[in-house]
Protein backbone atom coordinates (compact mmCIF):
# COMPACT_ATOMS: atom_id res chain seq x y z
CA UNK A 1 0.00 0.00 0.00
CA UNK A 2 1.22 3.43 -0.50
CA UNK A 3 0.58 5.24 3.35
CA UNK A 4 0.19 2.82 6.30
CA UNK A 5 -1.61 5.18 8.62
CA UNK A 6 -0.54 5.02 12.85
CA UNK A 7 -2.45 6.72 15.23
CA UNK A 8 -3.96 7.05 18.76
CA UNK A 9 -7.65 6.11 18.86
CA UNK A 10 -8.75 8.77 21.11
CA UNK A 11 -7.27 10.56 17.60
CA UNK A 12 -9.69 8.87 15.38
CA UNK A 13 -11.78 11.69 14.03
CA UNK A 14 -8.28 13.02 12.92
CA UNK A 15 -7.26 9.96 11.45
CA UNK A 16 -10.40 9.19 8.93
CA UNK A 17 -10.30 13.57 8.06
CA UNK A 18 -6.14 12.89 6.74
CA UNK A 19 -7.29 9.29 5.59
CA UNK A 20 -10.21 10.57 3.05
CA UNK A 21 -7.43 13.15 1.58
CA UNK A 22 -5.16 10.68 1.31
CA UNK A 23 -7.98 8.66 -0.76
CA UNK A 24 -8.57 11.40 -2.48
CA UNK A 25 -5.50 12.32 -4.06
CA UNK A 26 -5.61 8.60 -5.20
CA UNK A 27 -3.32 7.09 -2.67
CA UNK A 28 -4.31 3.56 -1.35
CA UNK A 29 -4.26 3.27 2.60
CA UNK A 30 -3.64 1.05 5.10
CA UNK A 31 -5.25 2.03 9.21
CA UNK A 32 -6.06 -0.27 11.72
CA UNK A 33 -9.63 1.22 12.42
CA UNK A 34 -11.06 -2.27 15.03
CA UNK A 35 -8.52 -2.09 18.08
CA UNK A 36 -6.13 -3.85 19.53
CA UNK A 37 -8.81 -6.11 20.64
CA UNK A 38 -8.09 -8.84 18.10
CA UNK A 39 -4.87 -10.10 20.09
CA UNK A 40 -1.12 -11.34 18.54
CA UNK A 41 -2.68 -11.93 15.44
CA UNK A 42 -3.75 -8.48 15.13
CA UNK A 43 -0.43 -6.60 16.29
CA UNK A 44 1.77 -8.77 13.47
CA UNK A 45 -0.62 -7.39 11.03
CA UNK A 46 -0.01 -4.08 11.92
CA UNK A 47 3.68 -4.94 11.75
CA UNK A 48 3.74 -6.30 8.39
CA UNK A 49 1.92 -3.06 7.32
CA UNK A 50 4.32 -1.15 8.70
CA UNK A 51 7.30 -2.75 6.77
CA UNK A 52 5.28 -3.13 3.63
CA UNK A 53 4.27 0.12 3.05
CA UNK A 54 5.98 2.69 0.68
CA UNK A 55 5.53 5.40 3.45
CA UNK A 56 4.24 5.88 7.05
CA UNK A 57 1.92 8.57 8.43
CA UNK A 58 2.31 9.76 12.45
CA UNK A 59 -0.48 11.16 13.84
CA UNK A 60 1.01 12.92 16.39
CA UNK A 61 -0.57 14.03 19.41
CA UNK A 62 -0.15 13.61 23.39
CA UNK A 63 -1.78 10.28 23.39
CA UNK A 64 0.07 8.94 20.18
CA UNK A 65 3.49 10.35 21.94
CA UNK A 66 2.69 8.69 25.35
CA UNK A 67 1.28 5.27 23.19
CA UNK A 68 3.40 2.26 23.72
CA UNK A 69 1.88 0.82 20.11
CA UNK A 70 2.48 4.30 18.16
CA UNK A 71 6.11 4.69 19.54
CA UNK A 72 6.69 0.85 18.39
CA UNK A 73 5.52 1.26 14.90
CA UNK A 74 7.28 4.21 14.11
CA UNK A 75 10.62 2.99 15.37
CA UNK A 76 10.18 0.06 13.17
CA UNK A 77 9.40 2.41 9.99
CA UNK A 78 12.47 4.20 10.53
CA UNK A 79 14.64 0.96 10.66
CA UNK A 80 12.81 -0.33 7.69
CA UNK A 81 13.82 2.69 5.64
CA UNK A 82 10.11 3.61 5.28
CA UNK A 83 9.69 7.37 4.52
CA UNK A 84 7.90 8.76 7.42
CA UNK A 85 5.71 12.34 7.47
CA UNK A 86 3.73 13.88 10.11
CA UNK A 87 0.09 15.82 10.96
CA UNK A 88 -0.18 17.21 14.13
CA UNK A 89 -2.20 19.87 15.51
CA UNK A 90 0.93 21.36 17.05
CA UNK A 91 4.46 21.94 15.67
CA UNK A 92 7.62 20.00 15.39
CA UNK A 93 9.04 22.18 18.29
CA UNK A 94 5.59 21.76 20.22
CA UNK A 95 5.78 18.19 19.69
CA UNK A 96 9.38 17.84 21.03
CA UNK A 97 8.27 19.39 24.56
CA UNK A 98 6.46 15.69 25.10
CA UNK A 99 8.95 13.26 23.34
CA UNK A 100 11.52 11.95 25.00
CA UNK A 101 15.12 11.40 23.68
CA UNK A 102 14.89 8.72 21.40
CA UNK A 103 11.51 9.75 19.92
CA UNK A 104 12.89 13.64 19.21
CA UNK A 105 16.25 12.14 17.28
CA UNK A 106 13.95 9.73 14.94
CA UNK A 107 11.15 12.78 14.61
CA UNK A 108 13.65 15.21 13.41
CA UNK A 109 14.21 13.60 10.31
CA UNK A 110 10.24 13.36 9.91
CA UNK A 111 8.40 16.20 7.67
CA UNK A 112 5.83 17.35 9.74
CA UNK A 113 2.30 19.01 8.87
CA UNK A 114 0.98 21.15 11.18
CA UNK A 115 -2.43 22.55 11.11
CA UNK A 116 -3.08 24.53 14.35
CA UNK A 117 -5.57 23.98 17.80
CA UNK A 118 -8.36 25.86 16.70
CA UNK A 119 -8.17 24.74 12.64
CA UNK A 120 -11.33 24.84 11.42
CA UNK A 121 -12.78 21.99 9.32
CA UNK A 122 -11.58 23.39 5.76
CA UNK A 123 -8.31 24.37 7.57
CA UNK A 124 -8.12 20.87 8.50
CA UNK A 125 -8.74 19.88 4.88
CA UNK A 126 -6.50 21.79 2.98
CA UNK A 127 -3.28 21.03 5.53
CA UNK A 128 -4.49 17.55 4.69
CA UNK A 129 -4.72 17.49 1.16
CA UNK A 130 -1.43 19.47 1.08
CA UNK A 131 0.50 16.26 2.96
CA UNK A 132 -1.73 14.16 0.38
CA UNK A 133 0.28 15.92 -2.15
CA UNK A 134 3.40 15.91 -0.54
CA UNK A 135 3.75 11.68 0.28
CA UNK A 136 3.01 11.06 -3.61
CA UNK A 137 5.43 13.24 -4.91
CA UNK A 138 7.83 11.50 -2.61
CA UNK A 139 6.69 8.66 -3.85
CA UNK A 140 7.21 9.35 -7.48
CA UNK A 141 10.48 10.54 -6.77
CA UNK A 142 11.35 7.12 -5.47
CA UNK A 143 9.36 4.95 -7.65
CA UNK A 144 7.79 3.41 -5.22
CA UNK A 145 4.62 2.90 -7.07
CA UNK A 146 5.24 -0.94 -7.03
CA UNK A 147 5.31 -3.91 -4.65
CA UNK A 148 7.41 -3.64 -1.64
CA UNK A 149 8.30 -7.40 -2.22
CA UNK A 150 9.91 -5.82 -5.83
CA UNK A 151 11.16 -2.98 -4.43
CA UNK A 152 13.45 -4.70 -1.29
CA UNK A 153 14.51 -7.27 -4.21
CA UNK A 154 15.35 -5.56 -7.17
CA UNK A 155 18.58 -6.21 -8.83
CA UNK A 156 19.21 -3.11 -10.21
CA UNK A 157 21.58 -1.55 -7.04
CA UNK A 158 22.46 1.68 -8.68
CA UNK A 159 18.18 2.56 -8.77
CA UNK A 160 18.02 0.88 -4.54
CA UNK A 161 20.86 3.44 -3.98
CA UNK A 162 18.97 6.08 -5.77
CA UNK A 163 15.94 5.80 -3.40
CA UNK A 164 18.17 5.47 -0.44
CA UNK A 165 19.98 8.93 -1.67
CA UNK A 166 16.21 10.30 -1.90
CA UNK A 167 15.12 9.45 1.20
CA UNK A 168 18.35 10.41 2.88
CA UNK A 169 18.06 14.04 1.50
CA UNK A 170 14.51 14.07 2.34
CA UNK A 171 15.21 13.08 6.01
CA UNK A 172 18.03 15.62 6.03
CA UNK A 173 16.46 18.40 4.48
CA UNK A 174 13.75 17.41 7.27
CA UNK A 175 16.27 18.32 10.12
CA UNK A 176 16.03 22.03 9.25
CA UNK A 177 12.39 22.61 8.36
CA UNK A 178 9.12 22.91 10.48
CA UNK A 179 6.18 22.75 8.01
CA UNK A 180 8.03 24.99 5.78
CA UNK A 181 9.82 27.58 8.47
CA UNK A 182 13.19 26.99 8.21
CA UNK A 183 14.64 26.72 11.22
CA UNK A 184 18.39 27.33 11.83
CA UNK A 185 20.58 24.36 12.31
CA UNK A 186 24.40 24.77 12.16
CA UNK A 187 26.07 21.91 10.62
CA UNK A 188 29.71 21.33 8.61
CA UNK A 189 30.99 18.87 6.57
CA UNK A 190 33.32 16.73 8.35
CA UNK A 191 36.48 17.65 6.85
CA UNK A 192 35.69 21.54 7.52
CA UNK A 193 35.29 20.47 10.82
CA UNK A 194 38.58 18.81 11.13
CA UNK A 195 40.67 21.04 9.46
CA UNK A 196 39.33 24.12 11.17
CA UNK A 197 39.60 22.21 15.18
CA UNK A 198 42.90 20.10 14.21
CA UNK A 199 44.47 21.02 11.45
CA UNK A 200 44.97 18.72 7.81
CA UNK A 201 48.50 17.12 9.04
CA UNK A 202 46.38 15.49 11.88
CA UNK A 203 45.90 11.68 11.61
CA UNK A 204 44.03 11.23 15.22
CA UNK A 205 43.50 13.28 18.26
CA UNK A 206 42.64 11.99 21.83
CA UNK A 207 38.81 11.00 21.72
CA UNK A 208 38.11 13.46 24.85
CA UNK A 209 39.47 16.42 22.83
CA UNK A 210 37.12 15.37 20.06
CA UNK A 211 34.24 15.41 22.24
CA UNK A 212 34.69 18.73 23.39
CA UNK A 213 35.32 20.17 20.19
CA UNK A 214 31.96 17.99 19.49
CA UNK A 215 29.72 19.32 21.91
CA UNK A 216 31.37 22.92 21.55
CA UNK A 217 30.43 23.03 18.00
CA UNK A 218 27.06 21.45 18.30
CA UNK A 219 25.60 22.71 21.58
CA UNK A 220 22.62 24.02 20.63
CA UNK A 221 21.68 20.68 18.70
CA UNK A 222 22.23 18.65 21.86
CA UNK A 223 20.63 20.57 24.14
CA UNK A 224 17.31 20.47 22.20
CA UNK A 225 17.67 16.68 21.89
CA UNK A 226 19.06 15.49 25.23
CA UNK A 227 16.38 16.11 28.07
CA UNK A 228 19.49 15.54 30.75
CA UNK A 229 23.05 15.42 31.41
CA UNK A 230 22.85 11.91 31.01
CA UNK A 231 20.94 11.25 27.72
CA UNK A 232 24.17 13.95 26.50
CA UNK A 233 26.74 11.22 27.88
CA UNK A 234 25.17 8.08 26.11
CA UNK A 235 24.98 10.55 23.20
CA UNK A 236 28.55 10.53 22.94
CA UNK A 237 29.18 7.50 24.72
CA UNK A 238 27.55 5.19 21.64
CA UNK A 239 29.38 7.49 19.28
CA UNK A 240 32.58 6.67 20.83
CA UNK A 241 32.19 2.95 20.53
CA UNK A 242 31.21 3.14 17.21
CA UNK A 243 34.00 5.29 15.61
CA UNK A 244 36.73 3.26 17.84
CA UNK A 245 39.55 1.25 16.23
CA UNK A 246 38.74 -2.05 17.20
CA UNK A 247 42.85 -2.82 17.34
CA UNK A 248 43.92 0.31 19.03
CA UNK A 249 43.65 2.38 22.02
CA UNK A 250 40.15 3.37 22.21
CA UNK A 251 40.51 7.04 23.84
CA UNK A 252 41.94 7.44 20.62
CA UNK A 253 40.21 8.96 17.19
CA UNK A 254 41.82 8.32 13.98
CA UNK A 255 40.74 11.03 11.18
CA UNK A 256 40.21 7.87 8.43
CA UNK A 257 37.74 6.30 10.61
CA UNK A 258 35.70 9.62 11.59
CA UNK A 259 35.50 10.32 7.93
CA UNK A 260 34.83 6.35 6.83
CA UNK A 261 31.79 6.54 9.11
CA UNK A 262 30.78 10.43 7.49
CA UNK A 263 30.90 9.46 4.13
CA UNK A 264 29.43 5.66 4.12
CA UNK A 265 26.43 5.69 1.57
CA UNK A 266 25.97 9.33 1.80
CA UNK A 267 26.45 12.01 -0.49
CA UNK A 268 26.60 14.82 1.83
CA UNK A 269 29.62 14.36 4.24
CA UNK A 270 27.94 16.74 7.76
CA UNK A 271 28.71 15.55 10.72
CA UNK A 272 26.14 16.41 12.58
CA UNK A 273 23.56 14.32 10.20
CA UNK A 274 25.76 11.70 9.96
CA UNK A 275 26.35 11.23 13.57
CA UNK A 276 22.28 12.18 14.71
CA UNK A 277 20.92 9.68 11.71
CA UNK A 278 23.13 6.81 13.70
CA UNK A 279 21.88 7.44 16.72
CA UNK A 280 18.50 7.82 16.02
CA UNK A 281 18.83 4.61 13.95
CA UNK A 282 20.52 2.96 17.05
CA UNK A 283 17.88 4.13 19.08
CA UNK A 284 15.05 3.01 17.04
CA UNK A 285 17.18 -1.01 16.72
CA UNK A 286 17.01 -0.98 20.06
CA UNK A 287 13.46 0.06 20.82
CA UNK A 288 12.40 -2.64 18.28
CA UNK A 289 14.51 -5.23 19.63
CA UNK A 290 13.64 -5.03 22.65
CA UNK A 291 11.28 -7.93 24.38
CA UNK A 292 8.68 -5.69 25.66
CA UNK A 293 8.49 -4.32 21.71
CA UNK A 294 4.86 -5.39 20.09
CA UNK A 295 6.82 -5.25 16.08
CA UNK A 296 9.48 -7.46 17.35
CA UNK A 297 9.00 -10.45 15.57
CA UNK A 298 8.45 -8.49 12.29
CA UNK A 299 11.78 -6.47 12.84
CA UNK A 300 13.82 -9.55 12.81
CA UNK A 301 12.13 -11.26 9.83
CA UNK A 302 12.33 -8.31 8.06
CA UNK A 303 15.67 -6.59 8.95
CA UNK A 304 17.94 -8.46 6.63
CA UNK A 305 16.58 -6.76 3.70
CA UNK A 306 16.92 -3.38 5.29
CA UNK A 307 20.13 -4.11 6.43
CA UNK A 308 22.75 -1.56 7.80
CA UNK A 309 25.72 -0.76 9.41
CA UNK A 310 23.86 0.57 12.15
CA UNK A 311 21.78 -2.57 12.31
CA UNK A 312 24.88 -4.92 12.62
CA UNK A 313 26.67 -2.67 15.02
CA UNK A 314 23.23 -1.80 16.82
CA UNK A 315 22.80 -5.91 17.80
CA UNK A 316 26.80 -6.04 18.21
CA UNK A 317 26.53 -3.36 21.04
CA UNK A 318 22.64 -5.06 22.11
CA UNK A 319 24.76 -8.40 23.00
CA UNK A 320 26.35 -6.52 25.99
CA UNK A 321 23.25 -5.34 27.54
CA UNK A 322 22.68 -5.75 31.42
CA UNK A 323 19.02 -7.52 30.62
CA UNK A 324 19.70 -11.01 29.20
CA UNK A 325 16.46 -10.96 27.26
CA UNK A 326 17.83 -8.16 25.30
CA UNK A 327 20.80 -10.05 24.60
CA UNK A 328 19.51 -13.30 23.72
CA UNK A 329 17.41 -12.22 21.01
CA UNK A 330 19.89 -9.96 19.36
CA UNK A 331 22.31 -12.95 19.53
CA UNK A 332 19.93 -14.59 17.22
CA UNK A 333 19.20 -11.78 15.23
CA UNK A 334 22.15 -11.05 14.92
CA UNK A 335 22.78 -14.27 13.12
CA UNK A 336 19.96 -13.58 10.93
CA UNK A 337 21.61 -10.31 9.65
CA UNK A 338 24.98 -10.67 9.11
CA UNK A 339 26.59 -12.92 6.54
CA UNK A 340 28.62 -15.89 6.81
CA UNK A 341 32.21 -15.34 7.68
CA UNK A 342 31.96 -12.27 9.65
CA UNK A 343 34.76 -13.37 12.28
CA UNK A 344 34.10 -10.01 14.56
CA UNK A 345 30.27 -11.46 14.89
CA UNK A 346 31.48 -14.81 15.38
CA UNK A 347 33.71 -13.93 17.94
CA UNK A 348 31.26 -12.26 19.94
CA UNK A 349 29.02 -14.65 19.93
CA UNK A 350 31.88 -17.36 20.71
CA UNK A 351 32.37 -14.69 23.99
CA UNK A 352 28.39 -14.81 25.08
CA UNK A 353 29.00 -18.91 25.58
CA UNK A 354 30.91 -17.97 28.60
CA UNK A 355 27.51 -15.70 29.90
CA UNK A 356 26.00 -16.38 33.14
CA UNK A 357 22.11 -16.54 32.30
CA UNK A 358 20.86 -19.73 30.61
CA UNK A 359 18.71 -18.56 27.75
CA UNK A 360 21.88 -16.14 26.36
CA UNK A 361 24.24 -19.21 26.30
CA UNK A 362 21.43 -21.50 23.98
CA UNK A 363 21.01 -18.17 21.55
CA UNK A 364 24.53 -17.79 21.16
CA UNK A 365 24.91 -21.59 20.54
CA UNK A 366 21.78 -21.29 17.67
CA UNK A 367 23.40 -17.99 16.03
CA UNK A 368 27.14 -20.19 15.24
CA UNK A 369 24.97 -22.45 14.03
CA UNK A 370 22.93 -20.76 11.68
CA UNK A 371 26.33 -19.04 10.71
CA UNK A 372 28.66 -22.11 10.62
CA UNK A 373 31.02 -21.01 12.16
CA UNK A 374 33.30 -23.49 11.62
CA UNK A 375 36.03 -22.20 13.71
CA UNK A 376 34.50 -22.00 16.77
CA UNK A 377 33.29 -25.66 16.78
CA UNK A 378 36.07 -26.33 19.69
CA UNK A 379 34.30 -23.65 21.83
CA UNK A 380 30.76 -25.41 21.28
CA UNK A 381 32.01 -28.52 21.95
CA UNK A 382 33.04 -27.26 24.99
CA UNK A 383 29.56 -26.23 25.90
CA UNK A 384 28.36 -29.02 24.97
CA UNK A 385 30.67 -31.37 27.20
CA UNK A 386 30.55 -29.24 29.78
CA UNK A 387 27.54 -26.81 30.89
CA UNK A 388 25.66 -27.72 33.09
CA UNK A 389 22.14 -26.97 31.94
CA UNK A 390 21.15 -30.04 29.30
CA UNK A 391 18.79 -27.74 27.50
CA UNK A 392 22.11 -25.76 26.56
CA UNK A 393 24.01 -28.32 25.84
CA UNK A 394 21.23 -29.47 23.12
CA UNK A 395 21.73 -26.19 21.61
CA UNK A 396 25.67 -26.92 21.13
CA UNK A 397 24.88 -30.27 19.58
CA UNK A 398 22.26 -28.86 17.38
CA UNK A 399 24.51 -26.18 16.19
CA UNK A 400 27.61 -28.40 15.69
CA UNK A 401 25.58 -30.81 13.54
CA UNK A 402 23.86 -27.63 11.28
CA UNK A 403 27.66 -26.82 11.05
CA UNK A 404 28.35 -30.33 9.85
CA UNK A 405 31.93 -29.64 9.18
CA UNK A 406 34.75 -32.44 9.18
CA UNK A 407 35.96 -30.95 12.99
CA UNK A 408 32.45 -30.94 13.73
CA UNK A 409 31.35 -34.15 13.20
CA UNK A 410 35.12 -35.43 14.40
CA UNK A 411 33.71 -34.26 18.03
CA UNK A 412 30.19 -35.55 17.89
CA UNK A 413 31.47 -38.95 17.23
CA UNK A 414 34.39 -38.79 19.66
CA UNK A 415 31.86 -37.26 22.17
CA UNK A 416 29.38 -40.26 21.13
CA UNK A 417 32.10 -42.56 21.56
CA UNK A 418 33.23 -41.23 25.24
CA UNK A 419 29.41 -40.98 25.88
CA UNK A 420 28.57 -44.76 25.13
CA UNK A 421 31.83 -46.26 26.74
CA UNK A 422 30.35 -43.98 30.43
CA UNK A 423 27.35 -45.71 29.96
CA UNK A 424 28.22 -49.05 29.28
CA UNK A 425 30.55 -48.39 32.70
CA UNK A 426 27.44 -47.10 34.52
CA UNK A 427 24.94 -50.03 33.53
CA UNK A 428 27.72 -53.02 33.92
């Protein structure tokens, strides 16, 4: 469908009045009108539309801000690449007063409509028809006037880069308007910013002199996003990990690897956009992936086709997390996204083996398997020999046998062997 519509439904008379414009302008719609009554069922239905559609609607208001199901669906558009517009009664900047962190960095890149508390009904109308207008010359721009299925699968990567250039410049331009006021937003491309705070002949500067330099340069944007000192620290803190040589000294920043992560896919090299978009797309991972997420299950089946650097790294990062929910599933997922032979993934999930909850150690035992990760075989066999918990030490034999490599089926029949000759000791 062209506009999957998400709402509130104390916002329902607001819905149908954007839906018939929508109509109108002879875009097909999809809005869950019956409730949340209908159960499971129900909620992956609204999750498939969500990562079908060519674009996604926000109705924003106080409830849809404070709704559990709202904040869900729009997380999962933005991972899913789904161009994303808003109508709201209030403005951007009103809007932003209620969000909280994450929600402000993902609705910043959002166009928003905004029509005013005491519109009256043709007011209403003509903001609405205007949006109408708006999503399907998007969508013309993008060629999106086919399947999603043929979209996500086409073979022709130059035209899938095309779109993604679209919608980037469409979320950027986003950053800096508010229904058509352009608002000011400093931002530099990221070798400006370099040479002007540490000269060309740098190669790296101590990561705390970066940050400062950082959050000198780009107060004003942080202090509209970050509600707290704190939500400021993680800010930088995920930024950090992310843009850290992986075989050097972390507190360090190397110039090629700030401007590797600036210029990845994009044609405009700010820093600013570069480093917001990833942490509003590493907000929105996490959000999705999370267990108490209701578009969870459609997130994972349908992340490999949207897949990212932020996605890989977003799961990477999700395997450390202090709840072992979190990190269970996005050991599987995790499996699920990246492709076979990625030794840092492997590795990391050779590491969560070792963790102390149950439930973590059987995911990470499923994800080598599903990857084959042939070189960690000796570390499931391991597991499997020795945990303590027989549920997880079924996982290590399942995994070693979907491996089916010559070291892996060496040590199931050695193990076999070993097994039979203890019980033939036991029963004599």
């Amino acid at each position: 469908m062209d506009v999957m519509i998400s709402y509130s439904h104390e916002d329902t008379p607001l819905m149908r009045a954007v839906k018939a414009a929508l109509k109108e302008v002879g875009l097909t719609v999809w809005v869950d009108e019956d409730g949340l009554n209908a159960g499971v069922d129900f909620l992956s239905k609204i999750g498939q539309a969500v990562v079908e559609c060519h674009s996604f609607l926000s109705i924003v208001t106080s409830a849809s801000i404070k709704s559990k199901y709202c904040k869900d669906e729009v997380n999962l558009a933005y991972v899913s690449k789904r161009p994303i517009f808003a109508f709201s009664l209030e403005s951007k900047s009103e809007c932003f007063t209620e969000m909280n962190f994450g929600q402000k960095l993902i609705f910043s890149g959002v166009r928003f409509t905004t029509v005013g508390h005491n519109a009256t009904d043709d007011r209403l109308a003509e903001r609405a028809k205007a949006l109408s207008f708006d999503i399907k010359d998007l969508l013309q721009k993008l060629n999106l006037f086919v399947t999603a299925d043929q979209v996500s699968s086409t073979s022709d990567a130059s035209q899938r880069k095309d779109k993604w250039r679209t919608l980037e410049k469409f979320r950027r331009q986003n950053t800096i308007e508010d229904d058509g006021a352009r608002e000011v937003v400093f931002d530099v491309t990221v070798d400006t910013f370099w040479e002007l705070n540490f000269g060309n002949k740098e190669e790296k500067v101590d990561w705390d002199v970066f940050e400062h330099k950082f959050k000198s340069k780009f107060r004003n944007q942080l202090e509209k996003f970050c509600t707290a000192d704190k939500d400021a620290d993680w800010f930088m803190q995920v930024v950090k990990e992310e843009l850290a040589d992986k075989n050097s000294d972390p507190s360090v920043l190397y110039k090629e690897r700030l401007f590797q992560f600036c210029s990845a896919g994009k044609q405009d090299q700010r820093l600013w956009f570069s480093v917001s978009s990833y942490i509003a797309e590493y907000t929105a991972i996490s959000e999705v992936f999370s267990l108490q997420s209701t578009v969870r299950l459609d997130a994972i089946n349908k992340l490999k086709e949207y897949n990212s650097r932020a996605a890989e790294e977003t799961l990477m990062d999700l395997t450390r997390d202090r709840d072992p929910n979190v990190r269970a599933t996005a050991a599987v997922t995790l499996a699920k996204v990246i492709d076979e032979g990625n030794q840092r993934a492997a590795d990391r999930l050779a590491a969560l083996l070792k963790d102390r909850d149950r439930l973590v150690r059987e995911s990470a035992c499923v994800a080598l398997g599903r990857l084959k990760s042939a070189e960690k075989v000796n570390d499931l066999v391991s597991v499997w020999r020795n945990d303590v918990i027989s549920t997880v030490r079924a996982a290590a034999q399942l995994a070693l046998e979907h491996i089916d490599s010559p070291e892996a089926k060496e040590a199931i029949h050695i193990t076999k062997i070993l097994a039979d000759e203890l019980q033939l000791l036991t029963t004599s």
